[in-house]
Structures are given as structure tokens and as C-alpha cells.
C-alpha atoms as a PDB file:
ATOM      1  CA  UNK A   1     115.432 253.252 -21.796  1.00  0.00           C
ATOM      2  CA  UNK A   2     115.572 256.959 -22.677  1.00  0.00           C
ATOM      3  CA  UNK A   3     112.250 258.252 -22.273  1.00  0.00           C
ATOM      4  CA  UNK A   4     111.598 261.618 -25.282  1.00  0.00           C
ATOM      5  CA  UNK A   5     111.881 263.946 -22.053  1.00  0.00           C
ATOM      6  CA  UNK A   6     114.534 262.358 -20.887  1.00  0.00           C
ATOM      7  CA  UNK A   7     117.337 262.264 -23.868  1.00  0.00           C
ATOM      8  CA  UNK A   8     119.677 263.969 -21.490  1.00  0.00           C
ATOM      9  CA  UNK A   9     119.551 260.372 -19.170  1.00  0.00           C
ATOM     10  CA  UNK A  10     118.703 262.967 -15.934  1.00  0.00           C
ATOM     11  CA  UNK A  11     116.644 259.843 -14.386  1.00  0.00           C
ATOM     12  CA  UNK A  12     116.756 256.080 -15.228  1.00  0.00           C
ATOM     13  CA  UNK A  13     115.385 253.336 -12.962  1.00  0.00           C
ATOM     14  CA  UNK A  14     115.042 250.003 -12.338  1.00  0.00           C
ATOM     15  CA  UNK A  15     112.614 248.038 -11.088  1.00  0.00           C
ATOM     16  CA  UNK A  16     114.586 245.364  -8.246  1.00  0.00           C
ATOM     17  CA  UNK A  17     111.812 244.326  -5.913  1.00  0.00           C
ATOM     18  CA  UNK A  18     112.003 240.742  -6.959  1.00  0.00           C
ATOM     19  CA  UNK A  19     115.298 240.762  -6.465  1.00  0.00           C
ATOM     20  CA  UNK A  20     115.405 242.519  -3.046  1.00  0.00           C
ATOM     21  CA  UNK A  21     112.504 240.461  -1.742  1.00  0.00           C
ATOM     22  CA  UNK A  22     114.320 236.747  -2.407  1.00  0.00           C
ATOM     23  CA  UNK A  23     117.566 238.325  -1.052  1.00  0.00           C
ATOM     24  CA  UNK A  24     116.083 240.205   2.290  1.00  0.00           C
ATOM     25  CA  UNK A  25     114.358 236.564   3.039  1.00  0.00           C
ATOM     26  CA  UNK A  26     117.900 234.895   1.907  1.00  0.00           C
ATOM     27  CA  UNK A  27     119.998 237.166   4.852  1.00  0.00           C
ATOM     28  CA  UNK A  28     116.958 236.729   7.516  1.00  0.00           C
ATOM     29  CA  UNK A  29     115.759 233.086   7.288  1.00  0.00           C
ATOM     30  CA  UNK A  30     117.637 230.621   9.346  1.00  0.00           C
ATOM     31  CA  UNK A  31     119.576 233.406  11.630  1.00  0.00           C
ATOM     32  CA  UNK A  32     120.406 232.397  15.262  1.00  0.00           C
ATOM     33  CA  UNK A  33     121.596 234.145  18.385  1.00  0.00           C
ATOM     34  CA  UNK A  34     122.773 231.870  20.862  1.00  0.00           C
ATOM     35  CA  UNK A  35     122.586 232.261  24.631  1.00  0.00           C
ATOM     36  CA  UNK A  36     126.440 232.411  26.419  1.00  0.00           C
ATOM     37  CA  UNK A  37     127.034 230.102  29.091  1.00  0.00           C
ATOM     38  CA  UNK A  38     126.513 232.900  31.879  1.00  0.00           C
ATOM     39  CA  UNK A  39     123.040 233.403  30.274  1.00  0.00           C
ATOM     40  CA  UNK A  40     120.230 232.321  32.320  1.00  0.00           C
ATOM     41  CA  UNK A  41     119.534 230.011  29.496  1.00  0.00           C
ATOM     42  CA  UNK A  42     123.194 228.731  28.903  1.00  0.00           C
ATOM     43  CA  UNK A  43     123.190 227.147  25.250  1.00  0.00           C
ATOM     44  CA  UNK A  44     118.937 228.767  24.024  1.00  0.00           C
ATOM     45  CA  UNK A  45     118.644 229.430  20.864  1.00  0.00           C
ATOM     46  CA  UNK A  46     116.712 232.284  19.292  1.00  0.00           C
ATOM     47  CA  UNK A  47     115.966 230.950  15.207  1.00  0.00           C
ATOM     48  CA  UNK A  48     114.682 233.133  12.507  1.00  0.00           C
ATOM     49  CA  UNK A  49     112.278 230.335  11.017  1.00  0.00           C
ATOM     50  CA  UNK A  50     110.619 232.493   8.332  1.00  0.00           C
ATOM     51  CA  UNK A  51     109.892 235.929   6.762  1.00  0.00           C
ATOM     52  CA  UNK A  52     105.960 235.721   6.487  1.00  0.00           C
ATOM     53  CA  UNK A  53     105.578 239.444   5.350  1.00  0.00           C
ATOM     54  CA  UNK A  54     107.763 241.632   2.872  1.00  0.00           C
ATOM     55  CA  UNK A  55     105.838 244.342   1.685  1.00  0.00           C
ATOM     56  CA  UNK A  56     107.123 247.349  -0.424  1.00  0.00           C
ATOM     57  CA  UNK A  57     109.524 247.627  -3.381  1.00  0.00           C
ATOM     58  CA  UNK A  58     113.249 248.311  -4.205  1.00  0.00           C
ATOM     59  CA  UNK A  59     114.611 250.125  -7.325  1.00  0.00           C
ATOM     60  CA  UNK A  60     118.044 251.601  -7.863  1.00  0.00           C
ATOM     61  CA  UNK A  61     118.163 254.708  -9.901  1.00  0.00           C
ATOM     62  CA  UNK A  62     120.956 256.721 -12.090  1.00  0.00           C
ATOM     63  CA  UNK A  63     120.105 260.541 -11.469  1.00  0.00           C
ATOM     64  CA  UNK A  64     122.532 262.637 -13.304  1.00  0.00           C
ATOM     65  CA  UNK A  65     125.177 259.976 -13.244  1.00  0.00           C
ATOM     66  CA  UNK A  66     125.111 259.583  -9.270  1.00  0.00           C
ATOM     67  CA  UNK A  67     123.541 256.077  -7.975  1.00  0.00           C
ATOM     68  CA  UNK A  68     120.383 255.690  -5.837  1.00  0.00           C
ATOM     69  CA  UNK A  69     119.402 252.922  -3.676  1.00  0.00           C
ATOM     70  CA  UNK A  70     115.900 253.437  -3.622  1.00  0.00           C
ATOM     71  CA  UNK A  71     113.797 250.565  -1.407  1.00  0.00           C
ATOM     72  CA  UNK A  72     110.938 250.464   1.797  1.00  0.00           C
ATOM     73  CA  UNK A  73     109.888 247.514   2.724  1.00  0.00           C
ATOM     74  CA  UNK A  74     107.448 246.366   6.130  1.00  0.00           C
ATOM     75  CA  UNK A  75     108.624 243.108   7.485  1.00  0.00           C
ATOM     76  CA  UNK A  76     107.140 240.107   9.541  1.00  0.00           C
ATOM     77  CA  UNK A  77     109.947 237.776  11.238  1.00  0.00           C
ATOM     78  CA  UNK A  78     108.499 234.808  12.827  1.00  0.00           C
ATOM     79  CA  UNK A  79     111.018 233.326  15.182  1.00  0.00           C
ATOM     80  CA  UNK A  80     110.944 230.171  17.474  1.00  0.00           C
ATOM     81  CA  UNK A  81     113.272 229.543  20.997  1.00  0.00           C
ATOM     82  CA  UNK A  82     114.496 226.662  22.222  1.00  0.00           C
ATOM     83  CA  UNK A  83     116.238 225.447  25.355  1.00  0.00           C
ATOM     84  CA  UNK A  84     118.576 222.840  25.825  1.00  0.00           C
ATOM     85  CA  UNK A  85     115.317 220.803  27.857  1.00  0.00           C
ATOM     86  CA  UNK A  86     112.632 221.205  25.268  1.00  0.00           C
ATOM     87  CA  UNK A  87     112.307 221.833  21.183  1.00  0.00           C
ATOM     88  CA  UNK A  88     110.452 224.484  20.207  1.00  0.00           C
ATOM     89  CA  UNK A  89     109.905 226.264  23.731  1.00  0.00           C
ATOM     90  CA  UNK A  90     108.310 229.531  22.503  1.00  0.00           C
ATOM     91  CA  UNK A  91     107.402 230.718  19.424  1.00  0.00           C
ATOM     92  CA  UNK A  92     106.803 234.222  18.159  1.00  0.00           C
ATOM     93  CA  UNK A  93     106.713 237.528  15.506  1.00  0.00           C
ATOM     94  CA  UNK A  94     107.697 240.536  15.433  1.00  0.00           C
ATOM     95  CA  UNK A  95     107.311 243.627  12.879  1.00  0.00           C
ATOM     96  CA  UNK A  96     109.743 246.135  11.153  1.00  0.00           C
ATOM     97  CA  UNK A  97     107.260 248.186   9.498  1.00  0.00           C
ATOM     98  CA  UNK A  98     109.721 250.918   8.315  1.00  0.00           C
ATOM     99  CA  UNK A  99     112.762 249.205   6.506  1.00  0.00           C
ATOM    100  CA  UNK A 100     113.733 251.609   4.237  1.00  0.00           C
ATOM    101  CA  UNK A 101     116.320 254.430   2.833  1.00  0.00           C
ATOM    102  CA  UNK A 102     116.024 256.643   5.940  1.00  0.00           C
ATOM    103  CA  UNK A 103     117.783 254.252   7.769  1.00  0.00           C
ATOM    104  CA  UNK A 104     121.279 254.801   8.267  1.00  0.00           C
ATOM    105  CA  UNK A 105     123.086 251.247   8.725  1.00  0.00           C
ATOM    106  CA  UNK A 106     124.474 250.905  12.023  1.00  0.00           C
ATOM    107  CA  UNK A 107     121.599 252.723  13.504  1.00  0.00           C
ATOM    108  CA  UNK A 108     118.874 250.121  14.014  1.00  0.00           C
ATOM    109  CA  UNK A 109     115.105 249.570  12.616  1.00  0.00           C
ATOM    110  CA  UNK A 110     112.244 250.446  14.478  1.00  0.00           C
ATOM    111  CA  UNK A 111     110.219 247.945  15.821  1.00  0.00           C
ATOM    112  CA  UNK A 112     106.379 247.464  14.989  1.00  0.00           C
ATOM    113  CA  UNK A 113     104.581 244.746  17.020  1.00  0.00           C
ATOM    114  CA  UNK A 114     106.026 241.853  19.414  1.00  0.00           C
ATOM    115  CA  UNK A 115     104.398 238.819  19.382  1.00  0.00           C
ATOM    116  CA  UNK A 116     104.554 235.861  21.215  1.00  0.00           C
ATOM    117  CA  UNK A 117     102.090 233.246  19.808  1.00  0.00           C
ATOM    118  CA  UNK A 118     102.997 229.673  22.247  1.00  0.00           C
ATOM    119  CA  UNK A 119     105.096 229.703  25.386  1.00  0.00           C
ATOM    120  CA  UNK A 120     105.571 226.339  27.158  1.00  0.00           C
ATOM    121  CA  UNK A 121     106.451 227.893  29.980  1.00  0.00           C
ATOM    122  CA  UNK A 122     105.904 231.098  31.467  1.00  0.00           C
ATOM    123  CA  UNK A 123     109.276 231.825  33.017  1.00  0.00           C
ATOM    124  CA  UNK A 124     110.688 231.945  30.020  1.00  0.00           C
ATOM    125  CA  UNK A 125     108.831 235.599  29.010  1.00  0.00           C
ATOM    126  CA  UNK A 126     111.290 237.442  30.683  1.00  0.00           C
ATOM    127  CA  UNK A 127     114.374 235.594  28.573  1.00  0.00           C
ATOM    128  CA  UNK A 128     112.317 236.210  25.653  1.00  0.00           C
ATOM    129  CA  UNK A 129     112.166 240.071  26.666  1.00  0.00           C
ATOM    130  CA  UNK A 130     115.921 240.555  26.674  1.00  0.00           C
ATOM    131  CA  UNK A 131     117.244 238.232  24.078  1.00  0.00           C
ATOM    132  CA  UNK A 132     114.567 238.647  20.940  1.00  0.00           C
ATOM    133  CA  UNK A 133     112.775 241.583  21.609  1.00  0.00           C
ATOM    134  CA  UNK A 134     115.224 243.906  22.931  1.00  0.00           C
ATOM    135  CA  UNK A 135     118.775 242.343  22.052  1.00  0.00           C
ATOM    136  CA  UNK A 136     120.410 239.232  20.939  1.00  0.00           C
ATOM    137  CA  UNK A 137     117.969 237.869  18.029  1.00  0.00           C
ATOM    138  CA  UNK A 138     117.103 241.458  17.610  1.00  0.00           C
ATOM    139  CA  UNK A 139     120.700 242.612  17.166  1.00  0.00           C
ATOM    140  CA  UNK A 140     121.411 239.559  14.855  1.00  0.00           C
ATOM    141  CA  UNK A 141     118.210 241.002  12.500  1.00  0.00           C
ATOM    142  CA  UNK A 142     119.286 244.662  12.759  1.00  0.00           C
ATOM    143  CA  UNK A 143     123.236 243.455  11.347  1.00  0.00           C
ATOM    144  CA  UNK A 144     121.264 240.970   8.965  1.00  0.00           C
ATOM    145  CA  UNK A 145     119.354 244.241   7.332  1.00  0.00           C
ATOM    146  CA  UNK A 146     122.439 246.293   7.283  1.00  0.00           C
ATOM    147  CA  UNK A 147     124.344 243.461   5.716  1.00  0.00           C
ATOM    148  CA  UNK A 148     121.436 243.516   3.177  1.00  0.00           C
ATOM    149  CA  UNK A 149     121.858 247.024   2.414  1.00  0.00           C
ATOM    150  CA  UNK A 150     125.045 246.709   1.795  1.00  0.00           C
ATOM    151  CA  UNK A 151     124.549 243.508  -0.528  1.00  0.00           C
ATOM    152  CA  UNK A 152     122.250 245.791  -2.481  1.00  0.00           C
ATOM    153  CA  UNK A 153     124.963 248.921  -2.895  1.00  0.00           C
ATOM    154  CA  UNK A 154     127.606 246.160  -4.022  1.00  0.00           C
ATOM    155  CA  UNK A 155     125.444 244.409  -6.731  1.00  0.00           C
ATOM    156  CA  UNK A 156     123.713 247.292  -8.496  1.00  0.00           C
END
């Protein structure tokens, strides 16, 4: 798709959104971090149950014959955590609003808001602190997005 200003092939670009979208929810949806046995939780689970929000676009680019990766995207996760004593102990969201190029892999996403929407019991809060919010399930979604970055550099 050679443009008349553009005979020299400077700047060609696709448009991968679609793609990216399906394939962000595919390497987030379903992710667990499970609690080790010297946990105060031995055994919890912390589930990725959905990706309600994935807002923004992807394209990759061919600028003078070097490749861009080209993508910014604002997230919702919803999550749920569960005990070995109950199903479905806590529920929650939380918000990456600024999942894009200026990232450097390894380095972590910022996180918007922290939601927790049903709690069955208040003790857990501070478990839910430590291992979604701040580590554990959070960790697991930072390597998720990283491995996604790196799906997207390998296919196009």
C-alpha cells in the first residue's frame, strides 16, 4: 500500500488492534497465583476471571525498513480469591490505564484503580493487599503483559 507520497516505502502500517485485543485477553484470562504453604493463606488462589476493559489500538509499522511495535492500550482485570474454606471469597478490579510502548518489559505497568467489589470476610483485606494488589496476582499480570509484548514482536 504505497501511498503517491510515499513511493520510496519511508512509512507503511498496519492496523493490528483486533488482533492485539483477542490476544492481550488470551495471555490475561484464566491466570492464577497461588499462595505457598508458609502463606497466611496456604493453598488461596488469586484468578484472573475476565478482561472487562481493553481500550486503545495496536499497529506495527515498517519505517525505512526498521520494524515498529506501535500499541497503548487501558486495561480492566477483574479478579476473584478463593480460600481453601470458601469459593469465591473476594472479588475485585483493578486498572492498567497506561499499557503501552513506553514500557520497557521487565519494568512493570502502572497501576490505575484497586477495587475490591465483595469480601466475605474482612480479614482477608490485608491478604488481598499483598498478594493482588501489590505482588503475587500482580506479578503474574505484569509477566503476562511482557509475555504479550513479546508475542507481538515474534508474530509481526
Amino acid at each position: 500500500n504505497t501511498s503517491a507520497w510515499n513511493k520510496a516505502g519511508t512509512w507503511e502500517e498496519r492496523d493490528l488492534s483486533s488482533w492485539a485485543k483477542d490476544s492481550v485477553k488470551n495471555c490475561l484470562v484464566g491466570k492464577k497465583f497461588t499462595l505457598d504453604d508458609s502463606s497466611p493463606a496456604p493453598g488461596a488462589t488469586a484468578t484472573i476471571t475476565k478482561l472487562s476493559k481493553c481500550d486503545g489500538h495496536a499497529s506495527f509499522a515498517s519505517v525505512r525498513g526498521k520494524k515498529r511495535y506501535i500499541y497503548e492500550f487501558a486495561l480492566k482485570i477483574e479478579w476473584k480469591f478463593e480460600t481453601n474454606t470458601a469459593e469465591d471469597d473476594a472479588r475485585g478490579s483493578m486498572t492498567f490505564p497506561d499499557f503501552d510502548g513506553t514500557c520497557l518489559v521487565g519494568e512493570g505497568y502502572d497501576l490505575g484503580s484497586y477495587e475490591v467489589t465483595s469480601c466475605t470476610d474482612s480479614n482477608l483485606v490485608p491478604l488481598l493487599d499483598r498478594f493482588v494488589r501489590n505482588s503475587g496476582l500482580r506479578d503474574i499480570i505484569h509477566d503476562s503483559l511482557d509475555d504479550w509484548v513479546r508475542l507481538f514482536k515474534e508474530t509481526y
